[in-house]
Structures are given as structure tokens and as C-alpha cells.
PDB file of N, CA and C in Angstrom:
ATOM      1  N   UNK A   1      14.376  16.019 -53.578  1.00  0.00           N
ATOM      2  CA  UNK A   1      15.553  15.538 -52.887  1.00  0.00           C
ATOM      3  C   UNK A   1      15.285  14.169 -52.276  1.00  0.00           C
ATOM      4  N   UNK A   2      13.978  14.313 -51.808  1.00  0.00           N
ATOM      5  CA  UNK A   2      13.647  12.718 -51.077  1.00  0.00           C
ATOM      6  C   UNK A   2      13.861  11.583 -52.162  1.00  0.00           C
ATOM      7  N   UNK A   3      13.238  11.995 -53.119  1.00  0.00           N
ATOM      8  CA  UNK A   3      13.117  10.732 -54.352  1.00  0.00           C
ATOM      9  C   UNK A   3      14.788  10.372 -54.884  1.00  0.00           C
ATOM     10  N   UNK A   4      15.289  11.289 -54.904  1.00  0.00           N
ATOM     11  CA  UNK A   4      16.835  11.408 -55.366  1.00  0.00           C
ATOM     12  C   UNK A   4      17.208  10.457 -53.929  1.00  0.00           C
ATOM     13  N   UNK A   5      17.310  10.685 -53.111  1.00  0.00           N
ATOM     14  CA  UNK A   5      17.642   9.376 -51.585  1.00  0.00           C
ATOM     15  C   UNK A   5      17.569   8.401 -51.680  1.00  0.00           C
ATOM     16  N   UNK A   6      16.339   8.407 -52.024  1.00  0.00           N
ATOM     17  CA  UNK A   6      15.969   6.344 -52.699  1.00  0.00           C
ATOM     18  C   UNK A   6      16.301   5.797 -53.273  1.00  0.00           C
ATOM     19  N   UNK A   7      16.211   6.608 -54.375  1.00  0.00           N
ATOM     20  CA  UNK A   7      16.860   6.382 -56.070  1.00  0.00           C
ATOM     21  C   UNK A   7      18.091   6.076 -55.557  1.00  0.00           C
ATOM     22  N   UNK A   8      18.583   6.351 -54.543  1.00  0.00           N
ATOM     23  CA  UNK A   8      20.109   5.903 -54.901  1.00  0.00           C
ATOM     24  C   UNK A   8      20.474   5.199 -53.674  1.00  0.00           C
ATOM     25  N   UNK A   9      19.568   4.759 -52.801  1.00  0.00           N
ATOM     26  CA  UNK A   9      19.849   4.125 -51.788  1.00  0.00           C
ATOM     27  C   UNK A   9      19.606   2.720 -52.381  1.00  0.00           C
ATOM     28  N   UNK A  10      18.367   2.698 -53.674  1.00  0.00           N
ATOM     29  CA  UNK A  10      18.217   1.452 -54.369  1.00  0.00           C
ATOM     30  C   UNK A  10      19.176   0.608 -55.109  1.00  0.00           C
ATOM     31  N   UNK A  11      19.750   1.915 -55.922  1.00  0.00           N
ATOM     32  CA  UNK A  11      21.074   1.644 -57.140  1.00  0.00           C
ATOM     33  C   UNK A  11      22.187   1.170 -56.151  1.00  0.00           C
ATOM     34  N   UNK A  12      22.527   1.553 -54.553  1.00  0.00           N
ATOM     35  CA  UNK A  12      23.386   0.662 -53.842  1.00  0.00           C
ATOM     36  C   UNK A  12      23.175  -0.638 -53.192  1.00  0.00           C
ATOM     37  N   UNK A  13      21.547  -0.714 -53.165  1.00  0.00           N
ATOM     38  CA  UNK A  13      21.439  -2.461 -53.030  1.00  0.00           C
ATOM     39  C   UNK A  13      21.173  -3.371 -54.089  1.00  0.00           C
ATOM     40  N   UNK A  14      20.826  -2.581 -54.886  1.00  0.00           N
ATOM     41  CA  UNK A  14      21.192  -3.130 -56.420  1.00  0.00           C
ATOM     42  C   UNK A  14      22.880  -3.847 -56.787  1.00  0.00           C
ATOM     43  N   UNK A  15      23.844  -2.755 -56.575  1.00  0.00           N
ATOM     44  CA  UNK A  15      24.960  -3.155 -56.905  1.00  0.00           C
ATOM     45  C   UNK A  15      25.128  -4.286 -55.979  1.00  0.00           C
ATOM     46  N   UNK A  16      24.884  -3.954 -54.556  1.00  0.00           N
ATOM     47  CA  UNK A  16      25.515  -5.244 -53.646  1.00  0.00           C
ATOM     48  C   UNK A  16      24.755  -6.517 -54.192  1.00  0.00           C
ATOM     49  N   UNK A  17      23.378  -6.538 -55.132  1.00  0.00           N
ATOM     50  CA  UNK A  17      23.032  -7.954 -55.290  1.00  0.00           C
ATOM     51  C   UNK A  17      23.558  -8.435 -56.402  1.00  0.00           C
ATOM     52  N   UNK A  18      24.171  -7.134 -57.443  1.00  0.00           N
ATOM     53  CA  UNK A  18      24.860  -7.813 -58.484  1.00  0.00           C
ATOM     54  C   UNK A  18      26.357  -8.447 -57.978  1.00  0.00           C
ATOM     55  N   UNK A  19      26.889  -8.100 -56.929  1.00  0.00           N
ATOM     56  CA  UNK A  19      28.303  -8.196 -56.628  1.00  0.00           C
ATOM     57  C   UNK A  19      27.977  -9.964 -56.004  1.00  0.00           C
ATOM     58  N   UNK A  20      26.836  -9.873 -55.538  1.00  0.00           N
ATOM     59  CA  UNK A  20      26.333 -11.405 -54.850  1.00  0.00           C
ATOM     60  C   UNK A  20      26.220 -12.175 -56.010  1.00  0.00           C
ATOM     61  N   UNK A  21      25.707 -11.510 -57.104  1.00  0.00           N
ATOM     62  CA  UNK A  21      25.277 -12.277 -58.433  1.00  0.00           C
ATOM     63  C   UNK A  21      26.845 -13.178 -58.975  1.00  0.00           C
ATOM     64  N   UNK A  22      27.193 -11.822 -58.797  1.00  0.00           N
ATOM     65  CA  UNK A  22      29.030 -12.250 -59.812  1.00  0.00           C
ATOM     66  C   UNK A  22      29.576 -13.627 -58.810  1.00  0.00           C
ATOM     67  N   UNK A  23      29.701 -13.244 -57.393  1.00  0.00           N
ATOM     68  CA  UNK A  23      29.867 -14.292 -56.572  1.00  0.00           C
ATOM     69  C   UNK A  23      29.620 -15.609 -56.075  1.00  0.00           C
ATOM     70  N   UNK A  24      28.261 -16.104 -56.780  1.00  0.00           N
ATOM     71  CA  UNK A  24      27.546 -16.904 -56.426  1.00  0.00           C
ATOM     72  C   UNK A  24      27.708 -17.937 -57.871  1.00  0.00           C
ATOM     73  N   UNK A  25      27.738 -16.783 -58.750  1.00  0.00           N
ATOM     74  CA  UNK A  25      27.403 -17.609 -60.240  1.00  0.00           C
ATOM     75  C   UNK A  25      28.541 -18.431 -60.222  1.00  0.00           C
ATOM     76  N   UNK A  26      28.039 -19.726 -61.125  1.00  0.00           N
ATOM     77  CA  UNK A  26      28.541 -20.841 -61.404  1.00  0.00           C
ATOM     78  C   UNK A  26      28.636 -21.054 -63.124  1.00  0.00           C
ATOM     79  N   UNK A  27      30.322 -21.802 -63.193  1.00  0.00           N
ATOM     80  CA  UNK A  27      30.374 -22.140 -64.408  1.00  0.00           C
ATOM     81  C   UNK A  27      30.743 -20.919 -65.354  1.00  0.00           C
ATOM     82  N   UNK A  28      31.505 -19.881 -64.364  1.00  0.00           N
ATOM     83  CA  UNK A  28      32.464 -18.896 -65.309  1.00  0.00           C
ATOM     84  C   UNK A  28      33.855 -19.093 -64.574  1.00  0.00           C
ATOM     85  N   UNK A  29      34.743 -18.654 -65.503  1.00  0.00           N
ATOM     86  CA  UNK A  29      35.843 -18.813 -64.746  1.00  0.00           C
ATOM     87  C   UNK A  29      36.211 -17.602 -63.444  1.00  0.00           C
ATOM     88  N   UNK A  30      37.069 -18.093 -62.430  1.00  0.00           N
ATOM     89  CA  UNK A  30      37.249 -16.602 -61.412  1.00  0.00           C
ATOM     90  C   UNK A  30      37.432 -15.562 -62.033  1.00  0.00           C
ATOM     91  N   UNK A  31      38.584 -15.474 -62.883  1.00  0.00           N
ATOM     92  CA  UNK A  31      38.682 -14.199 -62.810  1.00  0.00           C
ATOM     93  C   UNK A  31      37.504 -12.978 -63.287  1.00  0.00           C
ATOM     94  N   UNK A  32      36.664 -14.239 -64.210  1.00  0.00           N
ATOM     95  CA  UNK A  32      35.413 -12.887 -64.727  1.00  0.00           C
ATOM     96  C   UNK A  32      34.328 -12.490 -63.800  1.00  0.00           C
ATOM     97  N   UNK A  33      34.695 -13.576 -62.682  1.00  0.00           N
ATOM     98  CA  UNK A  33      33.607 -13.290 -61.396  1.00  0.00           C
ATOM     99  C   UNK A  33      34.258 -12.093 -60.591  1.00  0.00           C
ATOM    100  N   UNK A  34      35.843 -12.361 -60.370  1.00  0.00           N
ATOM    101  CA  UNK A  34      36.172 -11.082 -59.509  1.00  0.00           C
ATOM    102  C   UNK A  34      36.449  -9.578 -60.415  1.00  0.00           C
ATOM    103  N   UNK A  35      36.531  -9.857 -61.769  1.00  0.00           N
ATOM    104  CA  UNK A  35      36.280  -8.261 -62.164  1.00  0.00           C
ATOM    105  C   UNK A  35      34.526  -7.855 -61.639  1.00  0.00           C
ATOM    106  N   UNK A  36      33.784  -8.831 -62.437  1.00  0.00           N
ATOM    107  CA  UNK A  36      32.274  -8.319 -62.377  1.00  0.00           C
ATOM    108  C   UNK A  36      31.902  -7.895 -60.572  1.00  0.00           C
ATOM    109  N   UNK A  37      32.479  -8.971 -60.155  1.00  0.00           N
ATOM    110  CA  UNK A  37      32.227  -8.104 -58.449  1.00  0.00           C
ATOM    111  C   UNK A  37      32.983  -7.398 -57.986  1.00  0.00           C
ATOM    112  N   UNK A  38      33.988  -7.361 -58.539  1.00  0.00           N
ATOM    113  CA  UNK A  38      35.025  -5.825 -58.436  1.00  0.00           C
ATOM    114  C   UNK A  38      34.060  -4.464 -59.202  1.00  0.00           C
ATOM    115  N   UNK A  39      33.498  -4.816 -60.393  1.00  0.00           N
ATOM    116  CA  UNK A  39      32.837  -3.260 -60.742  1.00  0.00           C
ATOM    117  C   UNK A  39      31.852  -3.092 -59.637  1.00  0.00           C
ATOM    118  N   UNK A  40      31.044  -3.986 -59.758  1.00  0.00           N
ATOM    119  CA  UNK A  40      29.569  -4.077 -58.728  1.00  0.00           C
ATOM    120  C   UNK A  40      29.970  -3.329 -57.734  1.00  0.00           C
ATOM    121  N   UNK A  41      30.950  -3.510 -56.423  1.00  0.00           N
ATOM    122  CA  UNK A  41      31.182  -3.493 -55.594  1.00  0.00           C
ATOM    123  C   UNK A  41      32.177  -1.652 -55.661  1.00  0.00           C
ATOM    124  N   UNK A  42      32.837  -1.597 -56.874  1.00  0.00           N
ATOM    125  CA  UNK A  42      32.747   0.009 -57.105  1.00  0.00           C
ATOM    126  C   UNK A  42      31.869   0.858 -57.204  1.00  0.00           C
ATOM    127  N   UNK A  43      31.159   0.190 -57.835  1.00  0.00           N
ATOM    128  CA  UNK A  43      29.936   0.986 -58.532  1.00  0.00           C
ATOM    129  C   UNK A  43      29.123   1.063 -57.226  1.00  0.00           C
ATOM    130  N   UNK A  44      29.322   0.478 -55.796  1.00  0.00           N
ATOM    131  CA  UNK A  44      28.346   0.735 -54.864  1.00  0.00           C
ATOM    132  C   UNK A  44      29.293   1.927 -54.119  1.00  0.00           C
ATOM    133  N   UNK A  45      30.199   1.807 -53.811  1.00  0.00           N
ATOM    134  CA  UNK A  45      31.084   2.927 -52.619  1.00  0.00           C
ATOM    135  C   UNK A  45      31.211   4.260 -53.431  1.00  0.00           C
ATOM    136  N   UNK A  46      31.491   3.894 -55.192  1.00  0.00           N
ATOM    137  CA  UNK A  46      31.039   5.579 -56.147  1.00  0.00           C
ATOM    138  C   UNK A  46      29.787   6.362 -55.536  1.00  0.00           C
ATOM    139  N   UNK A  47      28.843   5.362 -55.491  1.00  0.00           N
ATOM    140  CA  UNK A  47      27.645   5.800 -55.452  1.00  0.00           C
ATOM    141  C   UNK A  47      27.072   6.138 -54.329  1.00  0.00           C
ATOM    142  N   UNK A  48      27.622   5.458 -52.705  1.00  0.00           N
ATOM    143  CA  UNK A  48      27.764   6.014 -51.711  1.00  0.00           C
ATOM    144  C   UNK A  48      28.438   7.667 -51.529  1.00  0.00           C
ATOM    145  N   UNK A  49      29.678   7.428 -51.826  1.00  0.00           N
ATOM    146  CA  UNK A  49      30.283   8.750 -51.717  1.00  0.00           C
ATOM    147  C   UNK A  49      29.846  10.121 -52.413  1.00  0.00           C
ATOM    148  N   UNK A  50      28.821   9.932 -53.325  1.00  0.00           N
ATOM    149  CA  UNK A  50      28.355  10.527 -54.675  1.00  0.00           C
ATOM    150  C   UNK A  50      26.844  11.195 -53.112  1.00  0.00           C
ATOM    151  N   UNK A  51      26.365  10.186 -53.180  1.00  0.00           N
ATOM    152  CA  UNK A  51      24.996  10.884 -52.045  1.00  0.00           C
ATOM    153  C   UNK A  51      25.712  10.951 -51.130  1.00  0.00           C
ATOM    154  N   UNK A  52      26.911  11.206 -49.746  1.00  0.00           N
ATOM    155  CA  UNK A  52      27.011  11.588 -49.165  1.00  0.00           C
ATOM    156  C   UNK A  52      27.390  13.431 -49.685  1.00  0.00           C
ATOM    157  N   UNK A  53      28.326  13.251 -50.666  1.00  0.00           N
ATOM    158  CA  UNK A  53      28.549  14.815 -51.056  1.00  0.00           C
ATOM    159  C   UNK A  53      27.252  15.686 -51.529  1.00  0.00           C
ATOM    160  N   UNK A  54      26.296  14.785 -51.972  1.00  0.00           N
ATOM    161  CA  UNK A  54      25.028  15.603 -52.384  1.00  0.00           C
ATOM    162  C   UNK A  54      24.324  15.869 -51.466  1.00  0.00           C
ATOM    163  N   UNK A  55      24.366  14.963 -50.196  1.00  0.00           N
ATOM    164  CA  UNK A  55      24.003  15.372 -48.849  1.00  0.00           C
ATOM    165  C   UNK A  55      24.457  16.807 -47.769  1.00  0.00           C
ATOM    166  N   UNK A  56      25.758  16.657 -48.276  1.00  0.00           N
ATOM    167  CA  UNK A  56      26.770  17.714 -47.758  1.00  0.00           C
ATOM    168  C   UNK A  56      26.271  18.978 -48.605  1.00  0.00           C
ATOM    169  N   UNK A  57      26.267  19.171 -49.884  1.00  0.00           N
ATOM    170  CA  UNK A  57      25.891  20.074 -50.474  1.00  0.00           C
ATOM    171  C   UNK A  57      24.993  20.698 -50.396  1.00  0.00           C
ATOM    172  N   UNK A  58      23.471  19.521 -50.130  1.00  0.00           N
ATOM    173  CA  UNK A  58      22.236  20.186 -49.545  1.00  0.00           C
ATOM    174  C   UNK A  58      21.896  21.179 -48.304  1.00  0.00           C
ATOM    175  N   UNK A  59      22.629  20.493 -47.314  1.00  0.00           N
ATOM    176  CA  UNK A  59      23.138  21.122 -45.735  1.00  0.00           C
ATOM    177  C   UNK A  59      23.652  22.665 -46.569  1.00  0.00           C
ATOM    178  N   UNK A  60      24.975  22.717 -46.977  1.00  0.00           N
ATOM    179  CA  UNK A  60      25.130  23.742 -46.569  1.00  0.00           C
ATOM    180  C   UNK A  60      24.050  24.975 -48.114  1.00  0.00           C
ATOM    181  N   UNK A  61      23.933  24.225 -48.770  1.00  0.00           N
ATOM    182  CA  UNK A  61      22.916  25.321 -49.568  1.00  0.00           C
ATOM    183  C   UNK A  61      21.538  25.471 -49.000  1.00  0.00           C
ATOM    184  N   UNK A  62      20.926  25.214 -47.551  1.00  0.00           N
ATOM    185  CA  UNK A  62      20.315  24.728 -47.216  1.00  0.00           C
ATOM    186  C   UNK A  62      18.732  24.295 -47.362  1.00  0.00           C
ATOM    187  N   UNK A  63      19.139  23.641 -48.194  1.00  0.00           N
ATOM    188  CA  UNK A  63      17.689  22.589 -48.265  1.00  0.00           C
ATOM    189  C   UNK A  63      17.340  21.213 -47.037  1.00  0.00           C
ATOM    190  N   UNK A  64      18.977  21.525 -46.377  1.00  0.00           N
ATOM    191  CA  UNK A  64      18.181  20.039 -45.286  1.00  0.00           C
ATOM    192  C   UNK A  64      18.667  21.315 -43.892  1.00  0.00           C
ATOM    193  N   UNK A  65      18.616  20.930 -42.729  1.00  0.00           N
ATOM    194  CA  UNK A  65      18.988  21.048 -41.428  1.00  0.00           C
ATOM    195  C   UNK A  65      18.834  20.371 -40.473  1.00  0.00           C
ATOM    196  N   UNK A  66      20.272  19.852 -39.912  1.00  0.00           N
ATOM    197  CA  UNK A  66      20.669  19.133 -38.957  1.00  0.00           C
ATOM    198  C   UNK A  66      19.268  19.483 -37.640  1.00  0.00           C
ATOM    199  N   UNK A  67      18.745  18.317 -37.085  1.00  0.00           N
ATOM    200  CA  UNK A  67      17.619  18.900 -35.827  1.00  0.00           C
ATOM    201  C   UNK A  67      18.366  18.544 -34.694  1.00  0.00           C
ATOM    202  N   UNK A  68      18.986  17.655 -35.040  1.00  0.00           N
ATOM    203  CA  UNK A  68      20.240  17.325 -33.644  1.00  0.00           C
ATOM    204  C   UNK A  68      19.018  15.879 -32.727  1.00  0.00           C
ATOM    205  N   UNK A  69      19.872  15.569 -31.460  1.00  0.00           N
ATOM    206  CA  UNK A  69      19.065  14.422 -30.524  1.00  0.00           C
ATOM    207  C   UNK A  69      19.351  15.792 -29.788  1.00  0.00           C
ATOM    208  N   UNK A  70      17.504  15.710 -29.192  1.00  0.00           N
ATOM    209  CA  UNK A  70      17.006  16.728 -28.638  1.00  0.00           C
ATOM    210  C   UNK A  70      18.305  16.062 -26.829  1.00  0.00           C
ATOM    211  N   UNK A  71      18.149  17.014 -25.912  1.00  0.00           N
ATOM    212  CA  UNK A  71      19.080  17.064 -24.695  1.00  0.00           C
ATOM    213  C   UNK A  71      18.051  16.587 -23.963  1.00  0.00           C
ATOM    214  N   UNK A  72      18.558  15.546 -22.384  1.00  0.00           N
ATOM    215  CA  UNK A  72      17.863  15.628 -21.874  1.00  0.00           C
ATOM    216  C   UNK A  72      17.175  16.279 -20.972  1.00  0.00           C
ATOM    217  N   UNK A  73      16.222  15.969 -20.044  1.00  0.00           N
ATOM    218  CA  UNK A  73      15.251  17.632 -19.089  1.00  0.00           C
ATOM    219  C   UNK A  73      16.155  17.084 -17.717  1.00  0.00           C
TER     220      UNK A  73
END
């Protein structure tokens, strides 16, 4: 499960540097910059929402548990 976290915490800063890529590049016309950072920039909030539900799923099948912020004395 840990490695699966990364793995996809990577593939979302991945997308945000391709969405920088599409944005930055020079010498295409706009509109092929705002599709390509339009997918990029899908392809990161898919992939957010994708590990939050696999997060959710883990909880309640329970492989994780909430420890909470301990109270104070």
C-alpha cells in the first residue's frame, strides 16, 4: 500500500510538470498548449481522486487506521 502512495503521489507531480511543460513551451500554437495542459492537468485531479477513494477503501477494509492528534493532558 505504501509503494502504491508514492507511485501515485509521483504520477501527480509528474502531470503538474507536464501541464508546466505544455505551458511554458514555445513555438506551438495555443490551442495545442491548452488541450495538452488541459489533459495534464486532468490526468492530475483523476489521479488525485483515484488515491483518495483507494484511501477510503483501505480505512474501511481495514488496512489503515485513523490514530487521531493525540488530546491534550
Amino acid at each position: 500500500m505504501t509503494y502504491f502512495v508514492i507511485f501515485a503521489f509521483i504520477l501527480i507531480l509528474g502531470s503538474l510538470a507536464a501541464a508546466l511543460f505544455f505551458m511554458l513551451r514555445g513555438g506551438t500554437s495555443q490551442d495545442a498548449k491548452a488541450k495538452g495542459m488541459a489533459r495534464a492537468l486532468g490526468l492530475r485531479v483523476g489521479v488525485s481522486i483515484f488515491l483518495f477513494f483507494c484511501i477510503l477503501l483501505a480505512w474501511k477494509l481495514g488496512y489503515i487506521s485513523p490514530t487521531g492528534i493525540p488530546q491534550g493532558r
